[in-house]
Protein backbone atom coordinates (compact mmCIF):
# COMPACT_ATOMS: atom_id res chain seq x y z
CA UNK A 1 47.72 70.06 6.51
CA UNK A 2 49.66 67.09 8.14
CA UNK A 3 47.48 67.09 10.75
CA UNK A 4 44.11 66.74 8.74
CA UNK A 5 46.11 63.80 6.45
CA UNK A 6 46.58 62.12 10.20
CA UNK A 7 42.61 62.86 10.84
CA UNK A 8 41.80 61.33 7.29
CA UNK A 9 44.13 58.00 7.75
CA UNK A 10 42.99 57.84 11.08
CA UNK A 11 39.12 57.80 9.96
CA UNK A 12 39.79 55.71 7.24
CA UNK A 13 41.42 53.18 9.55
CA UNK A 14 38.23 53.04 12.31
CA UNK A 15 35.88 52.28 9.23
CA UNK A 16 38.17 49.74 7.52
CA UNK A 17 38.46 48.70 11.14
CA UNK A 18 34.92 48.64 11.46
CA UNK A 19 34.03 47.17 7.83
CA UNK A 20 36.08 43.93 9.45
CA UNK A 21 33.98 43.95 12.55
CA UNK A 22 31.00 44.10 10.60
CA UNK A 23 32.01 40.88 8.06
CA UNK A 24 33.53 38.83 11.24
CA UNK A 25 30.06 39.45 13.35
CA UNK A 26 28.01 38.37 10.01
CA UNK A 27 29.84 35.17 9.65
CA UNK A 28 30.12 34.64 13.24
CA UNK A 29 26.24 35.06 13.75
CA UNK A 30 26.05 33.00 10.37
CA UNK A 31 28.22 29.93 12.11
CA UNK A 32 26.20 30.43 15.27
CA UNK A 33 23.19 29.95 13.88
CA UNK A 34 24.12 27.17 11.56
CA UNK A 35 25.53 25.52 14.51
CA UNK A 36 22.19 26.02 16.63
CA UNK A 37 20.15 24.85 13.47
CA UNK A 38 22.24 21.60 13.24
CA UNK A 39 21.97 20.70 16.85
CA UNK A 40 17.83 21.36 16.48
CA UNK A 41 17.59 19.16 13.32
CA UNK A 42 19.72 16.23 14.71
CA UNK A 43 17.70 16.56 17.49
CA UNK A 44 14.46 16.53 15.52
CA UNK A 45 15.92 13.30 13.95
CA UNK A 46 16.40 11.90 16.98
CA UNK A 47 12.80 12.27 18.70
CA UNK A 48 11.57 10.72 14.97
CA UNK A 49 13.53 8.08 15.65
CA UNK A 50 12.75 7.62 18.75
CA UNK A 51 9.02 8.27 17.75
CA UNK A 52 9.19 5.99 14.65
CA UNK A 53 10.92 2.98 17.14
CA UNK A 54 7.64 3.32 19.29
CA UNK A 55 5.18 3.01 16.37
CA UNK A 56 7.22 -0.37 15.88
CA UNK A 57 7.10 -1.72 18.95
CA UNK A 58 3.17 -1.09 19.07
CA UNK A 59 2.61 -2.55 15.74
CA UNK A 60 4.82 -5.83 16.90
CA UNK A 61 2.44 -6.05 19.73
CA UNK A 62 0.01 -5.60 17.50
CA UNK A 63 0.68 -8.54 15.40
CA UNK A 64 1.27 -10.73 18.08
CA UNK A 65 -2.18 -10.35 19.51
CA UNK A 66 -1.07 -8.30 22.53
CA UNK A 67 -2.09 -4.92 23.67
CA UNK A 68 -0.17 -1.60 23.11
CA UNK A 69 2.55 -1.08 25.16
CA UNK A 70 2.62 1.69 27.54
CA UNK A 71 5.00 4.76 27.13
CA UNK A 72 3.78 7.71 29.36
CA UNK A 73 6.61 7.19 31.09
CA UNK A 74 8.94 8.49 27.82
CA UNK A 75 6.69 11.16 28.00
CA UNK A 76 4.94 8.70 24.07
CA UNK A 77 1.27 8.08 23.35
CA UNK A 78 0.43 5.99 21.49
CA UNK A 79 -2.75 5.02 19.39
CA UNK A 80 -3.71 2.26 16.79
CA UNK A 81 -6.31 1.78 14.23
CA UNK A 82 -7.32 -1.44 12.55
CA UNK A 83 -8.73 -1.66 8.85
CA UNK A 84 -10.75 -4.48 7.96
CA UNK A 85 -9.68 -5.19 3.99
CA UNK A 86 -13.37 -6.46 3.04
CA UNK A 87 -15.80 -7.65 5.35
CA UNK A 88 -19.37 -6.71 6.45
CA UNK A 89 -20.25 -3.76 4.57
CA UNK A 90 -17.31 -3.31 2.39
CA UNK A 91 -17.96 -4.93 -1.58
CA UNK A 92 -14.92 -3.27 -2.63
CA UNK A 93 -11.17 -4.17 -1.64
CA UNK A 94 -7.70 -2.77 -3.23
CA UNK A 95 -4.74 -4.62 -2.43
CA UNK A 96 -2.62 -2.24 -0.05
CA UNK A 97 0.51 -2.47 -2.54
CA UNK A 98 1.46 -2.09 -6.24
CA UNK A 99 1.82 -5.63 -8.38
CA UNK A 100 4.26 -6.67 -10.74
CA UNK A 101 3.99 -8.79 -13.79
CA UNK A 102 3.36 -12.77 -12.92
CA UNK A 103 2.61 -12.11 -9.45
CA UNK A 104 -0.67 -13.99 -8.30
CA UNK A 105 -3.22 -12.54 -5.87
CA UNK A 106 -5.90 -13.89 -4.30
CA UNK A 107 -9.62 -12.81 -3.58
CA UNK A 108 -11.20 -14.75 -1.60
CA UNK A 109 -14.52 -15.99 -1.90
CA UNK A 110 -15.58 -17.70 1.45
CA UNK A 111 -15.48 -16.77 5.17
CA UNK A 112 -11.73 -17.31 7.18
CA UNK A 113 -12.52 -18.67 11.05
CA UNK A 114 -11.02 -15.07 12.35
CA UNK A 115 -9.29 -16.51 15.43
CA UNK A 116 -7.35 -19.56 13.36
CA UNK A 117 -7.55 -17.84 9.91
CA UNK A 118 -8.80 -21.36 8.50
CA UNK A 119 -11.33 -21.25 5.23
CA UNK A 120 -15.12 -22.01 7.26
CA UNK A 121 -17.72 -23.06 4.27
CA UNK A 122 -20.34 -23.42 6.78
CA UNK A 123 -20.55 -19.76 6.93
CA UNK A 124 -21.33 -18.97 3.07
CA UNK A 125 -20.05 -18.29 0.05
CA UNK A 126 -19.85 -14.97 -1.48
CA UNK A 127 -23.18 -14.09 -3.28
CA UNK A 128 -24.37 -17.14 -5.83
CA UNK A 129 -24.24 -16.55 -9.12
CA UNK A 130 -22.97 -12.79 -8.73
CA UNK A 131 -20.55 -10.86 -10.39
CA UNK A 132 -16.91 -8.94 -9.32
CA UNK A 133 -15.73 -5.97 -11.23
CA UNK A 134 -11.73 -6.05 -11.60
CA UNK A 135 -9.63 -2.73 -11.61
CA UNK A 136 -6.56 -2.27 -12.71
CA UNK A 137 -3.91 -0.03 -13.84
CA UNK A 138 -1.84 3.10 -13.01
CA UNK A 139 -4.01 6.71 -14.00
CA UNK A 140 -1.12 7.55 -16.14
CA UNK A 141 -1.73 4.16 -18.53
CA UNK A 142 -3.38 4.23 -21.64
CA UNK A 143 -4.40 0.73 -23.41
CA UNK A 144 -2.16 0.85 -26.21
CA UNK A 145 1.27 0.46 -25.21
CA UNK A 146 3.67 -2.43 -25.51
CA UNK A 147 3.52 -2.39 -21.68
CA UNK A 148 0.08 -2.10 -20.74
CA UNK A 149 -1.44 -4.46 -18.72
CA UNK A 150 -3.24 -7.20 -19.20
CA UNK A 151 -5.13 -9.12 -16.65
CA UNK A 152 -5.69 -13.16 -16.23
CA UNK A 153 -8.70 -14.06 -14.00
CA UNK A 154 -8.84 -17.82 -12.25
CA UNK A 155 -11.61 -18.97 -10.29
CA UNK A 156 -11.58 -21.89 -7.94
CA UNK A 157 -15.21 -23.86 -7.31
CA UNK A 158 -17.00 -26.56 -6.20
CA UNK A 159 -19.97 -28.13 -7.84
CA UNK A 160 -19.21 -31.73 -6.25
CA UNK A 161 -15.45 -31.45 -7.75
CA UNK A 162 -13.07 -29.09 -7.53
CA UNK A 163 -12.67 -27.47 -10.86
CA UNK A 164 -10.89 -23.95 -12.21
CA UNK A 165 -12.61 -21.49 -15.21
CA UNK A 166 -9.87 -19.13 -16.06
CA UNK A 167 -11.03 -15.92 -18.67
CA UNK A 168 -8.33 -13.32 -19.78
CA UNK A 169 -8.78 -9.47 -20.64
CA UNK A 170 -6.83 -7.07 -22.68
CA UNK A 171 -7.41 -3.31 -23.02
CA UNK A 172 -5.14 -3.62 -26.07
CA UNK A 173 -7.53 -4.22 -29.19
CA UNK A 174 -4.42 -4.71 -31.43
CA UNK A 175 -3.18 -7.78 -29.10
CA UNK A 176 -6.59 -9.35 -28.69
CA UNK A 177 -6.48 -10.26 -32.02
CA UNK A 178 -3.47 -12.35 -31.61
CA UNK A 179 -3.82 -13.32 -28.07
CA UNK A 180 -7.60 -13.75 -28.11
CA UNK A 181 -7.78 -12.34 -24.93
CA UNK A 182 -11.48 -10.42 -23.88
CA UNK A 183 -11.15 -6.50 -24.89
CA UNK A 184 -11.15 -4.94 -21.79
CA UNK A 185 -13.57 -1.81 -20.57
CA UNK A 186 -12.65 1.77 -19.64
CA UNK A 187 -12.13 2.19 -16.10
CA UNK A 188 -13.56 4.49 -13.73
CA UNK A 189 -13.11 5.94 -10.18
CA UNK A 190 -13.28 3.87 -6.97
CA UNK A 191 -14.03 4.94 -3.66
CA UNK A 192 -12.36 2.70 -1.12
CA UNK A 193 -12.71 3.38 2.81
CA UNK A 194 -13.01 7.39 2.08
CA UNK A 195 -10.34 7.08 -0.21
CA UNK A 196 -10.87 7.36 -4.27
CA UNK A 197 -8.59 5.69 -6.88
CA UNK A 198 -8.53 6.22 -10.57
CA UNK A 199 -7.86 2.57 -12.81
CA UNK A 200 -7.93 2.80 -16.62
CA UNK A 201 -8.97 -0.46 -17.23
CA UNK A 202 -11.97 -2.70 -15.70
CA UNK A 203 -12.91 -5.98 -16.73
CA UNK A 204 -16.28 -8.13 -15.43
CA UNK A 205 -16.24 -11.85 -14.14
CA UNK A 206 -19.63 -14.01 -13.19
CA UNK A 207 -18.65 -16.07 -10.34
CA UNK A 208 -20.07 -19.67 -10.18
CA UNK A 209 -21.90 -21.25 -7.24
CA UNK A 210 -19.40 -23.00 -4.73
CA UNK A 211 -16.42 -20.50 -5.63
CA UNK A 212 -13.85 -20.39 -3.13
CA UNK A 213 -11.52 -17.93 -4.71
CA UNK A 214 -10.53 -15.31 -7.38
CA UNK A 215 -7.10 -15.57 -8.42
CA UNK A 216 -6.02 -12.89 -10.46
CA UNK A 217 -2.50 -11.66 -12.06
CA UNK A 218 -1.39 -8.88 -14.73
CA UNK A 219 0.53 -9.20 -17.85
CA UNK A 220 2.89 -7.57 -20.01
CA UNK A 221 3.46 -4.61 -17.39
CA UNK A 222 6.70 -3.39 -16.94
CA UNK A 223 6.26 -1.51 -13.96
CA UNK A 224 3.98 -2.51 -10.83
CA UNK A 225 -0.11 -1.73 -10.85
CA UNK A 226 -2.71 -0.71 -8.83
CA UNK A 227 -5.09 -3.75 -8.18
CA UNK A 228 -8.81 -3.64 -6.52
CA UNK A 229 -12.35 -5.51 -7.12
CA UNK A 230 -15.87 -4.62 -6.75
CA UNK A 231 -18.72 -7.02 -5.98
CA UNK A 232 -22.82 -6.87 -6.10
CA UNK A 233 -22.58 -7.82 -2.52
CA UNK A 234 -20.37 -8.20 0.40
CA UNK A 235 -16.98 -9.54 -0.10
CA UNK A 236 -15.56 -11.77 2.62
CA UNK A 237 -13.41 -10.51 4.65
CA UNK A 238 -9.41 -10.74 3.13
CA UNK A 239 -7.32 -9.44 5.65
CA UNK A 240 -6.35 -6.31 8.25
CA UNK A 241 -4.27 -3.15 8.33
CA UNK A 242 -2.81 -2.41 11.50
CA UNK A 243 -1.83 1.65 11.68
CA UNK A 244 -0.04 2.46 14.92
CA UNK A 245 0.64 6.20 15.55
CA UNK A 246 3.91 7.24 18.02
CA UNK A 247 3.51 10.94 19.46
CA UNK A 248 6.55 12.38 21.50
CA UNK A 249 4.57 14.77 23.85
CA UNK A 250 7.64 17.29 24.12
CA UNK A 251 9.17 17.58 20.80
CA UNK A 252 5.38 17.71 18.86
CA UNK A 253 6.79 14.78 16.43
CA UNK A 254 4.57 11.75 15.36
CA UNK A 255 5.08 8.86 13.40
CA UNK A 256 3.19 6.37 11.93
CA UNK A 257 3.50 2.60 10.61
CA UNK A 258 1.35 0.27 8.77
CA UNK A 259 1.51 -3.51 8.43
CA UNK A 260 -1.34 -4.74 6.03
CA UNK A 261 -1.71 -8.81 6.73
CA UNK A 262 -4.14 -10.89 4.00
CA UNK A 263 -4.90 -14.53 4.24
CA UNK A 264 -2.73 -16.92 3.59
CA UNK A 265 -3.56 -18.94 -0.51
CA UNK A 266 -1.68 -21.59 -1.80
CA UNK A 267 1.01 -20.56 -4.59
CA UNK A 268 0.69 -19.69 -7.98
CA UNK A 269 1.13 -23.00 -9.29
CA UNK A 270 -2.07 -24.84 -7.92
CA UNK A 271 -3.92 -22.94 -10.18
CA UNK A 272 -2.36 -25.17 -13.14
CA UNK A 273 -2.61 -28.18 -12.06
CA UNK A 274 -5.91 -31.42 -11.31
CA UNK A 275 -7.82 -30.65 -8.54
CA UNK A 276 -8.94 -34.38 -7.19
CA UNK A 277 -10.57 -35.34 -3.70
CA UNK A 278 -9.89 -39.19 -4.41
CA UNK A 279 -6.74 -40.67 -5.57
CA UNK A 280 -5.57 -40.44 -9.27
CA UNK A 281 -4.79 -43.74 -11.02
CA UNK A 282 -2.79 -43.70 -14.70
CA UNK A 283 -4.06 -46.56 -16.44
């Protein structure tokens, strides 16, 4: 009887024994392979930062006017793309970011000299007498709240003088009887280089003979808004994207950066003051 109480201690011993085994393996396997997922994630972050650090350097060369830097030897390729904003073949532009309340933006009109970026009126105007659709909005706006926006449209021309027509649109009908602001449309979709954006709120502005620019800047929003035009004919051309892509050959990683660049326009304020070729006298 003693002997089969040693026999029953004994067996209950190897499996306690072997319960403990069983728990220290799990949680050492568990710390292992936390351990060996750590060390692959930092060095994921790493090679993306090493990646992403390439993709800079290219899009620096980029902007300077240089070619892409070579990195075969880091065992990097690396690849650009450049996006004409306008140009030949493009009569619709959105601006590559978001815009706040009060901030001004500028559609130009007339050709830039692409090598000094100066305004060249020998080359044209955009289309005489035509028209530019305005989008704007977030898809998530509707036209009656306190913050929806509204829109303020300047154009700068020359018929012998400089001069400035400014209209104003509201997709509020309950301000534009205060303000007397235009009631704006309903918007629509727009398909811009492949890519297709939904704006709530459109609005439609004839553009005089001579006009150099399209200044344009929302209202009353709270948060920032998606921008973009559409013309009846080419628009000139307003700027580049520059998208440089950073492989690292080993790891599989890519990463890729973006610098949009638009001509430079004067600031907001020249669009309320005299435009005058000759000098001003008070009398």
């Amino acid at each position: 009887m003693e002997e089969m109480k040693k026999k029953t201690n004994s067996g209950q011993a190897l499996l306690v024994i072997l319960l403990i085994m069983a728990v220290a393996l799990t949680i050492g396997l568990s710390v292992v392979s936390r351990s060996v997922t750590d060390i692959r994630l930092s060095q994921e972050q790493e090679e993306s930062a090493r990646a992403f650090s390439v993709a800079e350097a290219g899009l620096e060369s980029l902007l300077a006017g240089q070619d892409l830097p070579d990195f075969s030897a880091e065992d990097f390729t690396i690849a650009a793309e450049t996006i004409s904003l306008g140009g030949s073949g493009k009569n619709s532009f959105r601006f590559p970011k978001e815009i706040d309340a009060g901030k001004t933006q500028t559609i130009w009109l007339i050709d830039h000299d692409e090598t000094t970026g100066d305004l060249n009126p020998s080359s044209g105007f955009y289309q005489d007498g035509g028209t530019i659709e305005i989008f704007w909005g977030n898809e998530d706006q509707v036209a009656n709240e306190p913050t929806t926006p509204a829109l303020e449209a300047t154009i700068i021309y020359n018929d012998g003088e400089f001069k400035t027509t400014k209209s104003a649109f509201d997709p509020d009908s309950n301000r534009t009887t205060s303000n007397n602001f235009t009631l704006a449309s309903s918007g629509e979709s727009l398909t811009i280089d492949d890519q297709t954006f939904t704006f709530p709120f459109k609005a439609t502005v004839s553009i005089p003979s001579g006009s150099y620019a399209l200044r344009l800047k929302l209202i009353y929003n709270d948060v920032e808004q998606a921008l973009a035009i559409r013309g009846d004919a080419d628009l000139p051309l307003q700027g580049q994207c520059y998208q440089v892509t950073a492989s690292d050959v080993g790891a599989g990683i890519s990463r890729k950066v973006e610098q949009c660049q638009l001509f430079e326009a004067p600031p907001a304020i020249f669009d309320y003051v005299l435009f005058s070729e000759e000098d001003l006298i008070k009398s």
